[in-house]
N, C-alpha and C. Protein backbone atom coordinates (compact mmCIF):
# COMPACT_ATOMS: atom_id res chain seq x y z
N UNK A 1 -48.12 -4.64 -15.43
CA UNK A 1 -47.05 -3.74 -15.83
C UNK A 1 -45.73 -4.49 -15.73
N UNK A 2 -45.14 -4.53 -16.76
CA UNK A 2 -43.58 -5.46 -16.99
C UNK A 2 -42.68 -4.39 -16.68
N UNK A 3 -41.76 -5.02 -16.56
CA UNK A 3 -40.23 -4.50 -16.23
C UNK A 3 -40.15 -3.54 -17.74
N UNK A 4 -39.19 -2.53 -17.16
CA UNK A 4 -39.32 -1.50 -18.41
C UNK A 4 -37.97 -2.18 -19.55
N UNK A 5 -38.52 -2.27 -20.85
CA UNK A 5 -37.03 -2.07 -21.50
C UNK A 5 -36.01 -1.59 -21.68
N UNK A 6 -34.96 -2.06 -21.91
CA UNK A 6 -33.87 -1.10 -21.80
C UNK A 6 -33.34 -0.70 -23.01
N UNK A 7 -33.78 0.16 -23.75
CA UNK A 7 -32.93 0.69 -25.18
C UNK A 7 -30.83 0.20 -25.53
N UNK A 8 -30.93 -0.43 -26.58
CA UNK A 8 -29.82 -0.80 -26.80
C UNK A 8 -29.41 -0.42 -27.87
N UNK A 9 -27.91 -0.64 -28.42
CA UNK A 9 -28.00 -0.02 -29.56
C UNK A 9 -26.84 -1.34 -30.37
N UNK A 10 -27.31 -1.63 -31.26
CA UNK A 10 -26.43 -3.06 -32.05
C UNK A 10 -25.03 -1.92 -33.04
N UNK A 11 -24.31 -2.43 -32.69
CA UNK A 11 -23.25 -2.27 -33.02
C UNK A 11 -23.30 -2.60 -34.76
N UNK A 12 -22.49 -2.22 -35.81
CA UNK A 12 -22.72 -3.07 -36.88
C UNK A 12 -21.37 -3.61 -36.82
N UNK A 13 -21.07 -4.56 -38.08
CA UNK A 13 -19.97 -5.40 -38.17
C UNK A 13 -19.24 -4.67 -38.58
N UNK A 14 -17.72 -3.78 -37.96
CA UNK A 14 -16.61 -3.23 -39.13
C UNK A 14 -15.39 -3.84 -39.24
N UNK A 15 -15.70 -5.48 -38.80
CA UNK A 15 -14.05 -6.36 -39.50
C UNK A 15 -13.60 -5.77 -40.65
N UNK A 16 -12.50 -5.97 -40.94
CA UNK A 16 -11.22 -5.68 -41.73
C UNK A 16 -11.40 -6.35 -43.12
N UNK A 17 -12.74 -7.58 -43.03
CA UNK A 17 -12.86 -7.89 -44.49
C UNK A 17 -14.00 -7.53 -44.45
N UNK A 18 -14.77 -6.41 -43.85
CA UNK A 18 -16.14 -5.79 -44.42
C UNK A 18 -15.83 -4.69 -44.69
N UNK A 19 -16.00 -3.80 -46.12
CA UNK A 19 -15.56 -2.99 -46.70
C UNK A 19 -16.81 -1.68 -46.58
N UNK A 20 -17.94 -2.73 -46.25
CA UNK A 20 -19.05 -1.68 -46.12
C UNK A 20 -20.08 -2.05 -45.09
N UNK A 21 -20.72 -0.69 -44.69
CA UNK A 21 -21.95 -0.90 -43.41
C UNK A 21 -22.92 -2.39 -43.11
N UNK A 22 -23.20 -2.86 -42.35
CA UNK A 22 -23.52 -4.05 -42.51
C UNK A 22 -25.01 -3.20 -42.65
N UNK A 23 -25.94 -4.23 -43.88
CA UNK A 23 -27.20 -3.87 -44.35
C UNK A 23 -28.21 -3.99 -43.49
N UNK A 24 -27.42 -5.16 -42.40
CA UNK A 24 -29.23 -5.51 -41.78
C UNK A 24 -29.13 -4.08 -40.35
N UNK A 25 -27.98 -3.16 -40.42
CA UNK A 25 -28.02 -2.41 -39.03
C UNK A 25 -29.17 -1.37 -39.52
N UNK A 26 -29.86 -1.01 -38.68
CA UNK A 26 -30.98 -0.27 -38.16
C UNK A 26 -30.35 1.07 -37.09
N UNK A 27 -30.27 1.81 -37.70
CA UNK A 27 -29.84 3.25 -36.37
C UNK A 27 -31.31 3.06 -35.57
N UNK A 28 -30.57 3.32 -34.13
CA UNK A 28 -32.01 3.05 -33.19
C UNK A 28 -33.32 4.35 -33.37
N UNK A 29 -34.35 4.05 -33.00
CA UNK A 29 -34.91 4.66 -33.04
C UNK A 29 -34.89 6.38 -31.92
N UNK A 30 -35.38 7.38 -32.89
CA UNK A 30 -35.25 8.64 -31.83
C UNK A 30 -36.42 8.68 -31.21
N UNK A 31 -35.78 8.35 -29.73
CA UNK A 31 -36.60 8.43 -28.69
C UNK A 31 -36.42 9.87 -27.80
N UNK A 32 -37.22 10.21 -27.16
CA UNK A 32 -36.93 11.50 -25.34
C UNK A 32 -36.15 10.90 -24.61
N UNK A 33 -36.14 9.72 -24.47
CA UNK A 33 -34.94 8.96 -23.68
C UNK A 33 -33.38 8.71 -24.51
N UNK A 34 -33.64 8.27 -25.87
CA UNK A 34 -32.62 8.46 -26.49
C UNK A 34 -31.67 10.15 -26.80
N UNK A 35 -32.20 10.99 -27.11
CA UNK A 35 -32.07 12.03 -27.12
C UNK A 35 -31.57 12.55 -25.97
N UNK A 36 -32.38 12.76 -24.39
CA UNK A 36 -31.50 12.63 -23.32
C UNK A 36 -30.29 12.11 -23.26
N UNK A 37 -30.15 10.89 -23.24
CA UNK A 37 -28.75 10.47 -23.38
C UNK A 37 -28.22 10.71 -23.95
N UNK A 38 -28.21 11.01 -25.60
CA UNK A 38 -26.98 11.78 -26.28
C UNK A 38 -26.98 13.22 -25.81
N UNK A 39 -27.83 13.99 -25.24
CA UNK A 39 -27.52 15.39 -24.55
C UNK A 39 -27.15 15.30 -23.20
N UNK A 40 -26.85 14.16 -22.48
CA UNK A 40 -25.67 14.26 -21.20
C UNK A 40 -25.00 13.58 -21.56
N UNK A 41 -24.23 13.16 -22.84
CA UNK A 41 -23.02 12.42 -22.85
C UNK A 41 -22.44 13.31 -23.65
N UNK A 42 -22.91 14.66 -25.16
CA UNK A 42 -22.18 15.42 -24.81
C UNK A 42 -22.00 16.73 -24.00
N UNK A 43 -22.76 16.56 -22.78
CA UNK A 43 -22.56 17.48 -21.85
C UNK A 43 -21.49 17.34 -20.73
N UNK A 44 -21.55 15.71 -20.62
CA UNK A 44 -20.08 15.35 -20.06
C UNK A 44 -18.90 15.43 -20.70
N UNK A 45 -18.95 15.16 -22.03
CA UNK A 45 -17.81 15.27 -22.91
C UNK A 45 -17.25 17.01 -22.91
N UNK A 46 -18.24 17.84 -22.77
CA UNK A 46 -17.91 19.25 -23.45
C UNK A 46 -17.37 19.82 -21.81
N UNK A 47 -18.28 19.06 -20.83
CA UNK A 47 -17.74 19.40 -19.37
C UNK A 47 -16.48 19.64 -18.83
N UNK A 48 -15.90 17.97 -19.39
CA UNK A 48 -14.81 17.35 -19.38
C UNK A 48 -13.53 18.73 -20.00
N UNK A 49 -14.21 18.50 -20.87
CA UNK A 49 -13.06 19.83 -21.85
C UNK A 49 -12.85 20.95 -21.30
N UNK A 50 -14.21 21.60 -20.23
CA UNK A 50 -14.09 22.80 -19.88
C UNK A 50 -13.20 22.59 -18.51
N UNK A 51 -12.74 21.39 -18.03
CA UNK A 51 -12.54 21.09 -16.73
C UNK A 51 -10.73 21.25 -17.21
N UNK A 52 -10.53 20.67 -19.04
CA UNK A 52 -8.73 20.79 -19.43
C UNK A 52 -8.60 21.86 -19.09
N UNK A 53 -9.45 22.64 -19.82
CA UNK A 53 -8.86 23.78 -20.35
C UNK A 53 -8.45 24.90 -19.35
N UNK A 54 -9.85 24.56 -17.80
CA UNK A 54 -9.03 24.94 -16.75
C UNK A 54 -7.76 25.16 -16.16
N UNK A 55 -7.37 23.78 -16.41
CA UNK A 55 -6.59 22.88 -15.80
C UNK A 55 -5.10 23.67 -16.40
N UNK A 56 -5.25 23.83 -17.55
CA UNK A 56 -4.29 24.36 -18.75
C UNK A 56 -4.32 25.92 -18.54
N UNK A 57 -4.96 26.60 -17.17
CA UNK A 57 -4.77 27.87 -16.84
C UNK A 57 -3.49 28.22 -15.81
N UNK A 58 -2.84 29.78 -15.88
CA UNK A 58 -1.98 29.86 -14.68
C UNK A 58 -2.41 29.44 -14.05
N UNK A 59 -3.49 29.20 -13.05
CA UNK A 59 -3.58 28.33 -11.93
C UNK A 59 -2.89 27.49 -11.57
N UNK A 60 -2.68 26.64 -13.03
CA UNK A 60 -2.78 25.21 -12.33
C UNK A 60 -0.95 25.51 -12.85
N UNK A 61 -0.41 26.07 -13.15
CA UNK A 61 1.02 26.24 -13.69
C UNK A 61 1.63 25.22 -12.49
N UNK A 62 3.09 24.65 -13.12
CA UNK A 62 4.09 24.16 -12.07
C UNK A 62 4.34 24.65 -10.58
N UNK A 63 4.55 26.30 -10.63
CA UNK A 63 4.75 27.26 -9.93
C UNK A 63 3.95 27.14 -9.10
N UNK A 64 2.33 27.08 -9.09
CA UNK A 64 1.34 26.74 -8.43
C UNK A 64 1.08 25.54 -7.65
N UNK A 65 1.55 24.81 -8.59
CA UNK A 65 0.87 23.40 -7.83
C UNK A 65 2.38 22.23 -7.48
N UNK A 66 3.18 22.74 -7.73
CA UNK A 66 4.74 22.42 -7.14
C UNK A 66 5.07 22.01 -5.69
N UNK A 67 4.29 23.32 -4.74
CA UNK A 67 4.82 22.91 -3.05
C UNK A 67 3.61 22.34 -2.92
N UNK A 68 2.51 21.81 -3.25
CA UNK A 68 1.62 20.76 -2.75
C UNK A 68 1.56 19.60 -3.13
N UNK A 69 1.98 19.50 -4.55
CA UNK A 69 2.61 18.14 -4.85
C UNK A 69 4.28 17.73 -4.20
N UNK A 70 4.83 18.65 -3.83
CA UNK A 70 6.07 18.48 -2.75
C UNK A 70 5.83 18.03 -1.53
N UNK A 71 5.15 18.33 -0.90
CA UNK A 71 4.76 18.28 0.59
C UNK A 71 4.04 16.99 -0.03
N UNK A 72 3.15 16.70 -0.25
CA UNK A 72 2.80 14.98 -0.87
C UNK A 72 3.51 14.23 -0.82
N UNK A 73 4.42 14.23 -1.89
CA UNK A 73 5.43 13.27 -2.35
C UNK A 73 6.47 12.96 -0.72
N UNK A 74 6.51 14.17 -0.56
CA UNK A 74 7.44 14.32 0.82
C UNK A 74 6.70 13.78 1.73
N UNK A 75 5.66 13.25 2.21
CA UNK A 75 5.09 12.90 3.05
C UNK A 75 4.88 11.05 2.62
N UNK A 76 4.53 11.06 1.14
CA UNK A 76 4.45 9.65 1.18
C UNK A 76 5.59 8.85 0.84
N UNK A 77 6.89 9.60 0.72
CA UNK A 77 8.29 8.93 0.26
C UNK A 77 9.22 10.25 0.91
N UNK A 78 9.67 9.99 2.18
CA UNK A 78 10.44 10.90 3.22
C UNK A 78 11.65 11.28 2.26
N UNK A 79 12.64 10.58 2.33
CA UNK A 79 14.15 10.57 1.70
C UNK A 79 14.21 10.94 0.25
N UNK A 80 14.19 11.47 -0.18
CA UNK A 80 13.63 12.01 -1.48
C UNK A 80 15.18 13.12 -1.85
N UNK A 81 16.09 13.39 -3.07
CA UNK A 81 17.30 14.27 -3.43
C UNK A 81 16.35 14.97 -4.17
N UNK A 82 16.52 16.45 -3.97
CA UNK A 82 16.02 16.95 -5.43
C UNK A 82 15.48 17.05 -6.60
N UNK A 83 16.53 16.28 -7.12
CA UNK A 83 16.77 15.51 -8.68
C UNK A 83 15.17 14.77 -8.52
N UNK A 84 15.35 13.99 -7.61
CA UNK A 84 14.11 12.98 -8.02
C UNK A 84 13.04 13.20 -7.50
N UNK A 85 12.94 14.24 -6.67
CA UNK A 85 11.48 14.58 -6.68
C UNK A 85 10.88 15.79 -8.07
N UNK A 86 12.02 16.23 -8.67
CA UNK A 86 11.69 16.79 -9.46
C UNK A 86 11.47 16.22 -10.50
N UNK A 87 11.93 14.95 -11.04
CA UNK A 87 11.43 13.77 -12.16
C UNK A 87 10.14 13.69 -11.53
N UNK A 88 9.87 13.51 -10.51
CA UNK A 88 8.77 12.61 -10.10
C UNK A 88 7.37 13.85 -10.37
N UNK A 89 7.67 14.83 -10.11
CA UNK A 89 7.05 16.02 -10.30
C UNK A 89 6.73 15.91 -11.90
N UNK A 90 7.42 15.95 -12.66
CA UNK A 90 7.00 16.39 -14.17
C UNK A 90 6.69 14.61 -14.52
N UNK A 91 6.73 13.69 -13.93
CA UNK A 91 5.81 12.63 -14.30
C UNK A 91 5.01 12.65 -13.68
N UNK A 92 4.34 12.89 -12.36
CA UNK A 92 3.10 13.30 -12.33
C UNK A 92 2.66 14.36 -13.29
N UNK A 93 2.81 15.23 -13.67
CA UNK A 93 2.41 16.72 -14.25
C UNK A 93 2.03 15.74 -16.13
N UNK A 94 3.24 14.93 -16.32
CA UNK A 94 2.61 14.64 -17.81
C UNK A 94 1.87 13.22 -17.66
N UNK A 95 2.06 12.10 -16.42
CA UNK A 95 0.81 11.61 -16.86
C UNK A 95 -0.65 12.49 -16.72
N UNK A 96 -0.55 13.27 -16.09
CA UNK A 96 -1.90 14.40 -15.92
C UNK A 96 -2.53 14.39 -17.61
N UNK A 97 -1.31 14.52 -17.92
CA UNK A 97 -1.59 15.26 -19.52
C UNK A 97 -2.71 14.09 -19.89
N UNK A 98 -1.78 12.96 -19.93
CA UNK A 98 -2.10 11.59 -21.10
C UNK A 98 -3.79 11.04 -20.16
N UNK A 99 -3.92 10.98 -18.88
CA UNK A 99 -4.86 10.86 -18.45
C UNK A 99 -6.27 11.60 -18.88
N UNK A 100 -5.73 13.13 -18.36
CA UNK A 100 -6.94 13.76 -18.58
C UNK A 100 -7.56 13.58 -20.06
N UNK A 101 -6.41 13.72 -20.89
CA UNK A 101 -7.01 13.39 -22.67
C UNK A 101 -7.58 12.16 -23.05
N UNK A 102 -7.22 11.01 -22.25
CA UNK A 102 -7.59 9.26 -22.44
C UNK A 102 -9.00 9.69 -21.90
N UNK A 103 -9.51 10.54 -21.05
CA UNK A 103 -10.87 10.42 -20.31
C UNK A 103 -11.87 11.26 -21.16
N UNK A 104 -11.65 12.33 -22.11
CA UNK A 104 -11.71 13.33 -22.80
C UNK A 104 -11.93 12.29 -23.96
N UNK A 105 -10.99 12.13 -24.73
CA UNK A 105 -11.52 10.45 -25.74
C UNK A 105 -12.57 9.78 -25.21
N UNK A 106 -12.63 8.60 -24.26
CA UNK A 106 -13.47 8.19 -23.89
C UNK A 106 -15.04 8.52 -23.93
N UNK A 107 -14.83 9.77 -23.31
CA UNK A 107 -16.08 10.62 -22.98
C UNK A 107 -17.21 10.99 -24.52
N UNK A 108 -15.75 11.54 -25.24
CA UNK A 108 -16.40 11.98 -26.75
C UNK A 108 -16.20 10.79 -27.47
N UNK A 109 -15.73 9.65 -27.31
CA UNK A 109 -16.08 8.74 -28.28
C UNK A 109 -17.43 8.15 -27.72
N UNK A 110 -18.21 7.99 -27.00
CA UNK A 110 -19.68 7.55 -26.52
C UNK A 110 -19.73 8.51 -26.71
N UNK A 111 -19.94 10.06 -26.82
CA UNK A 111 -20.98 10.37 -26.77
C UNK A 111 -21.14 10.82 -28.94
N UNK A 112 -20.25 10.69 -29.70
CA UNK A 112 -20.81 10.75 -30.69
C UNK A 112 -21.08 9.06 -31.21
N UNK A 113 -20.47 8.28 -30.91
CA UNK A 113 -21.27 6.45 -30.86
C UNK A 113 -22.76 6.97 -30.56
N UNK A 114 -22.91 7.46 -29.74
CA UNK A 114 -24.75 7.39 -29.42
C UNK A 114 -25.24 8.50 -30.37
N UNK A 115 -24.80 9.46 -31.23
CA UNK A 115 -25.21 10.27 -32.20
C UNK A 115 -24.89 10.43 -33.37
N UNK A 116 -24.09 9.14 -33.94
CA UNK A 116 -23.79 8.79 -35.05
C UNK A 116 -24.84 7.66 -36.04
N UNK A 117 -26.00 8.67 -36.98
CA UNK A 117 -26.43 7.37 -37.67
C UNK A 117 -26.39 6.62 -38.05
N UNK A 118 -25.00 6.35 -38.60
CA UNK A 118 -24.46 5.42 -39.87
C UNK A 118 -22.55 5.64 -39.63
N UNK A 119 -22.41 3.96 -39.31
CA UNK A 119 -20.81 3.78 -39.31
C UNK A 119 -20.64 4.59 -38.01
N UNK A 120 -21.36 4.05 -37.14
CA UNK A 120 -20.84 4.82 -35.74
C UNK A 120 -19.65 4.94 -35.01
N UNK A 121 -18.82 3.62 -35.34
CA UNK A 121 -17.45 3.53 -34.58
C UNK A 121 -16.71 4.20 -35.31
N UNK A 122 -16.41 4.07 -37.04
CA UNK A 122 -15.39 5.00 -37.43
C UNK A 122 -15.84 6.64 -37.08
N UNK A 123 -17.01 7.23 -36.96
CA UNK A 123 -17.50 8.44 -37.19
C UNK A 123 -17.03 9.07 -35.67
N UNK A 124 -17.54 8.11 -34.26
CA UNK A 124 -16.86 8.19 -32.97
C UNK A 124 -15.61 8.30 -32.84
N UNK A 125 -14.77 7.50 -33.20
CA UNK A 125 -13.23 7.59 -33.42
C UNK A 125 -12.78 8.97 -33.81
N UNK A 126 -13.20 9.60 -35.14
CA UNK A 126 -12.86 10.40 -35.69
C UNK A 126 -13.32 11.86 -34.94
N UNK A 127 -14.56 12.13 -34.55
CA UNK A 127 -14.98 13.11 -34.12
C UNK A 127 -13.89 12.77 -32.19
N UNK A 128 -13.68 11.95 -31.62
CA UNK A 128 -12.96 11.76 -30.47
C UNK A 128 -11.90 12.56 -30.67
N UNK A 129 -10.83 11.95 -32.06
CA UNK A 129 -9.35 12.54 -32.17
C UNK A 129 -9.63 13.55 -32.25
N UNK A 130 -10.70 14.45 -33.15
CA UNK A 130 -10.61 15.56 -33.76
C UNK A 130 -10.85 16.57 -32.25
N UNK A 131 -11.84 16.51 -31.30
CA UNK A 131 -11.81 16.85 -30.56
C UNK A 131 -10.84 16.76 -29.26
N UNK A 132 -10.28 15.83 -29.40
CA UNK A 132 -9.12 15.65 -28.24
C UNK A 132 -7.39 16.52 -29.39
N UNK A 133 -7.30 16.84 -30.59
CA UNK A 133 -5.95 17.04 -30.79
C UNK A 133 -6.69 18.85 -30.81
N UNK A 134 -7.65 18.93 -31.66
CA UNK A 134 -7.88 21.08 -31.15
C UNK A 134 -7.62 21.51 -29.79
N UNK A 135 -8.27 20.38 -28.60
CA UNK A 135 -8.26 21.21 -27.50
C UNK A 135 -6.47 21.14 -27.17
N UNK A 136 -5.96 19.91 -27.20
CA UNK A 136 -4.56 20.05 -27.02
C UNK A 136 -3.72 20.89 -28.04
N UNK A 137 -3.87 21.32 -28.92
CA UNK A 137 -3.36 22.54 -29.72
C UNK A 137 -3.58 23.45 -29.67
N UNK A 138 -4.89 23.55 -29.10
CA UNK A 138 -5.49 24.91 -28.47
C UNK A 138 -5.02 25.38 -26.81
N UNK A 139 -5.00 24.48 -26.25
CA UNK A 139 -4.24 24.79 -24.55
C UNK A 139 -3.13 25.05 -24.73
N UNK A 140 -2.37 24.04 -25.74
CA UNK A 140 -0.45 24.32 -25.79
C UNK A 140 -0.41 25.61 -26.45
N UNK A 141 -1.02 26.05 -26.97
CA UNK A 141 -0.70 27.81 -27.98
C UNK A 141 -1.19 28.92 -27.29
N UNK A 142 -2.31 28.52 -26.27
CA UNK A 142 -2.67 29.56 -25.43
C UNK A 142 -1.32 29.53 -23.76
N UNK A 143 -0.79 27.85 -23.92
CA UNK A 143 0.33 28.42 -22.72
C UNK A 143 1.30 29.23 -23.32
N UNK A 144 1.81 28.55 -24.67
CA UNK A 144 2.67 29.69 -25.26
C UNK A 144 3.13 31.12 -24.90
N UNK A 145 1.93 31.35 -24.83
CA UNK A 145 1.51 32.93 -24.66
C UNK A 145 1.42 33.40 -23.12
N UNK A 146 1.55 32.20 -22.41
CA UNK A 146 1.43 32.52 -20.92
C UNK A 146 2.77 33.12 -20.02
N UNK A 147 2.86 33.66 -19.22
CA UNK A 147 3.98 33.56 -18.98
C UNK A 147 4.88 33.12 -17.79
N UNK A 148 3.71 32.43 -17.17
CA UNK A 148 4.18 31.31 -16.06
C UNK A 148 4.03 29.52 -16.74
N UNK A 149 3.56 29.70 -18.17
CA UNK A 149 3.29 28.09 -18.64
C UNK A 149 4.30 28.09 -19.50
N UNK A 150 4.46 27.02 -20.46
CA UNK A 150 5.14 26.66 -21.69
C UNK A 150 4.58 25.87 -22.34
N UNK A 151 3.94 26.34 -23.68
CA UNK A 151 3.24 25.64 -24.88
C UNK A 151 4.38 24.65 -25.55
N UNK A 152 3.84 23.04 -25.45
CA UNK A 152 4.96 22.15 -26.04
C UNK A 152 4.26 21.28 -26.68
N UNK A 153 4.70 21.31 -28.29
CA UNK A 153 4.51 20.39 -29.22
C UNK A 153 4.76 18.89 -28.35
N UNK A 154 5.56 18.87 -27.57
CA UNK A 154 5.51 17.19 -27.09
C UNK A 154 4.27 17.08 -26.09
N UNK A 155 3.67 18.14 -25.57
CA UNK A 155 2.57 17.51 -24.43
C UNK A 155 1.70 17.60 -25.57
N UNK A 156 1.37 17.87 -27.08
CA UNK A 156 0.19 17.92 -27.45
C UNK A 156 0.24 15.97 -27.95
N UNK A 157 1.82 15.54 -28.24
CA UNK A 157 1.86 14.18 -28.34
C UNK A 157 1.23 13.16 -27.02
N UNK A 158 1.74 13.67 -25.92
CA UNK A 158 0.95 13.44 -24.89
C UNK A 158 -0.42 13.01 -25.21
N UNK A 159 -0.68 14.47 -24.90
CA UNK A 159 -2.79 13.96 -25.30
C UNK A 159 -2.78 13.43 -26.19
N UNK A 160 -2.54 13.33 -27.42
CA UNK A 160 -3.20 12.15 -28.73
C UNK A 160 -2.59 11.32 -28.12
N UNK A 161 -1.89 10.48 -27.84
CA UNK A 161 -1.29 9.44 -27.09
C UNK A 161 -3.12 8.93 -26.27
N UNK A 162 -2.97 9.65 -25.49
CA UNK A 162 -3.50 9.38 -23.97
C UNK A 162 -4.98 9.46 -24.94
N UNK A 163 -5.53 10.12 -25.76
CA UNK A 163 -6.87 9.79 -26.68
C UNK A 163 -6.76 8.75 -27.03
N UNK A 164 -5.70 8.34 -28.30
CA UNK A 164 -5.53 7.06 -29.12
C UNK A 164 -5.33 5.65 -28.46
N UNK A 165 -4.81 5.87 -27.20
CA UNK A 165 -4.38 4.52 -26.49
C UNK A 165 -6.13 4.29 -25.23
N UNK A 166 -6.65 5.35 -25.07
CA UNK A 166 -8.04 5.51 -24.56
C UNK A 166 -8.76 4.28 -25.55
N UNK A 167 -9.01 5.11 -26.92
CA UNK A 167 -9.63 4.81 -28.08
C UNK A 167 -9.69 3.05 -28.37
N UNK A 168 -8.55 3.07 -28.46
CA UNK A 168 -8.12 2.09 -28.99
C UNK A 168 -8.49 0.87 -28.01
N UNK A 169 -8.36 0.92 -26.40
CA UNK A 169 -8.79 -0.03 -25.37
C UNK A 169 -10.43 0.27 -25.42
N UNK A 170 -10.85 1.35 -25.58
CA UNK A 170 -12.35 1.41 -25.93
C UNK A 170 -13.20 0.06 -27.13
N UNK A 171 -12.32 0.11 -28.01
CA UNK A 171 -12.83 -0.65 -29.42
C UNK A 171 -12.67 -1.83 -28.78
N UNK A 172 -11.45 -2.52 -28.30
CA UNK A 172 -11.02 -3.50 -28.21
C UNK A 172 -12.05 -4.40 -27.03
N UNK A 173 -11.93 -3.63 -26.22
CA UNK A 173 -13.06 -3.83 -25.12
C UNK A 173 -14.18 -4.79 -25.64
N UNK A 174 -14.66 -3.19 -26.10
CA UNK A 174 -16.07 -3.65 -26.34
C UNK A 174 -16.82 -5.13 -27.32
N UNK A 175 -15.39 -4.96 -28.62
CA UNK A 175 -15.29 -6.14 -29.68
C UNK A 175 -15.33 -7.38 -28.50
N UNK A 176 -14.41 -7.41 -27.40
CA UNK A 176 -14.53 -8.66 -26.63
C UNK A 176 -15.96 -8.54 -26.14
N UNK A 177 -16.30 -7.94 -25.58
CA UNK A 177 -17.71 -7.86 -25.03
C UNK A 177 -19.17 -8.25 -25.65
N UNK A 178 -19.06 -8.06 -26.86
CA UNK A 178 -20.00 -8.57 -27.58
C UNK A 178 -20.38 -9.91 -27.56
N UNK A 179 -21.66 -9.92 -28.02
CA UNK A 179 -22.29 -11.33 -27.35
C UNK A 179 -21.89 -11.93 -28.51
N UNK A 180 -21.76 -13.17 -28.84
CA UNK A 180 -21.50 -14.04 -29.89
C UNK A 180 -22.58 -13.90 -30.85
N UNK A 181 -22.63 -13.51 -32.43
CA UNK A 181 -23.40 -13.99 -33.37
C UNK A 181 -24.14 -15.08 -33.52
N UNK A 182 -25.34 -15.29 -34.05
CA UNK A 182 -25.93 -16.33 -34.10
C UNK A 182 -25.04 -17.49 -35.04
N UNK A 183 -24.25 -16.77 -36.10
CA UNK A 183 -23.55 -18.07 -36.78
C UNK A 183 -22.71 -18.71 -36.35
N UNK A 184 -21.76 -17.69 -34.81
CA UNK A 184 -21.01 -18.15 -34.41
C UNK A 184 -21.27 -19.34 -33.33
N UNK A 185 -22.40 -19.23 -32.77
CA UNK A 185 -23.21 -20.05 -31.67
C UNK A 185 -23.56 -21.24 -32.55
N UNK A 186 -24.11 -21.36 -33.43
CA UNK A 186 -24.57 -22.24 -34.20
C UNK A 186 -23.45 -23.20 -34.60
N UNK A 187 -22.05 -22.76 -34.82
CA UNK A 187 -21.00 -23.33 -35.54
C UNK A 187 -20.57 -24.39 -33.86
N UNK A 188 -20.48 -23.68 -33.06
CA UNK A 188 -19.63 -23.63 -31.50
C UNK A 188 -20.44 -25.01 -31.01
């Protein structure tokens, strides 16, 4: 009995001078193991969302979470005016934003990469934004309506921000990561 294999999945080529799918890619085969994995990656992804949208409840309003991020800040930086613990307050509060949405990208760009047959990275990308700018248009219109929150066209820039700059270190990554081509080894 050998060591078990490990299912992989080949990326195809989408440089900037390939206009179309590379021919020799093969979508992997559907496996119970493959299938698993695309049903907990988007179960983390959809998790993830249910964890914003929380997050994007009165609960979590300024009002709420203000004297415990005070007493924090106040504890790990004593001397503190007003003024600047209150900057420091709404930059914690909007990197929250750009974070939670960069992890939200992340999450939904693997998990439609692993359920995309054909042209997986543009199809991942696209289904990522599309799902990271509804839920942020959807939380900012439901604070709208709140009346301890405030729905703001600039935190929905936030999250696409915090998706696209996710996204974007995602691709880049991984392009480094790749093992060298055989033509390129051959040339080297």
């Amino acid at each position: 009995m050998g060591a078990p294999v490990r299912e992989t999945q080949a990326l195809p080529d989408s440089s900037p001078s390939s206009s179309e799918p590379d021919p020799s890619f093969e979508p992997p085969k559907d496996t119970p193991a493959r299938r698993r994995r695309v049903v907990i990656a988007w179960v983390l992804a959809l998790g993830w969302a249910g964890v914003i949208w929380m997050l994007g409840s009165d609960s979590f309003s300024s009002s709420a979470t203000s004297p415990g991020l005070l007493e924090w800040l106040g504890w790990l930086v004593a001397d503190l005016d007003s003024r600047t613990k209150y900057e420091l307050l709404m930059a914690i509060r909007k990197s929250a934003h750009f974070i939670e949405y960069a992890i939200l990208a992340v999450l939904t760009f693997r998990a439609a990469l692993l359920s995309a047959p054909r042209n997986p990275i543009p199809t991942a990308v696209w289904v990522a934004l599309f799902l990271v700018a509804s839920l942020a248009a959807a939380d900012e219109a439901r604070q709208a309506f709140s009346p301890v929150r405030t729905g703001s066209p600039h935190d929905v820039l936030i999250d696409l921000t915090g998706g696209v700059l996710a996204i974007v270190g995602v691709v880049l990554v991984s392009r480094r990561m790749r093992p060298l081509s055989a033509e390129t080894r051959s040339s080297a």
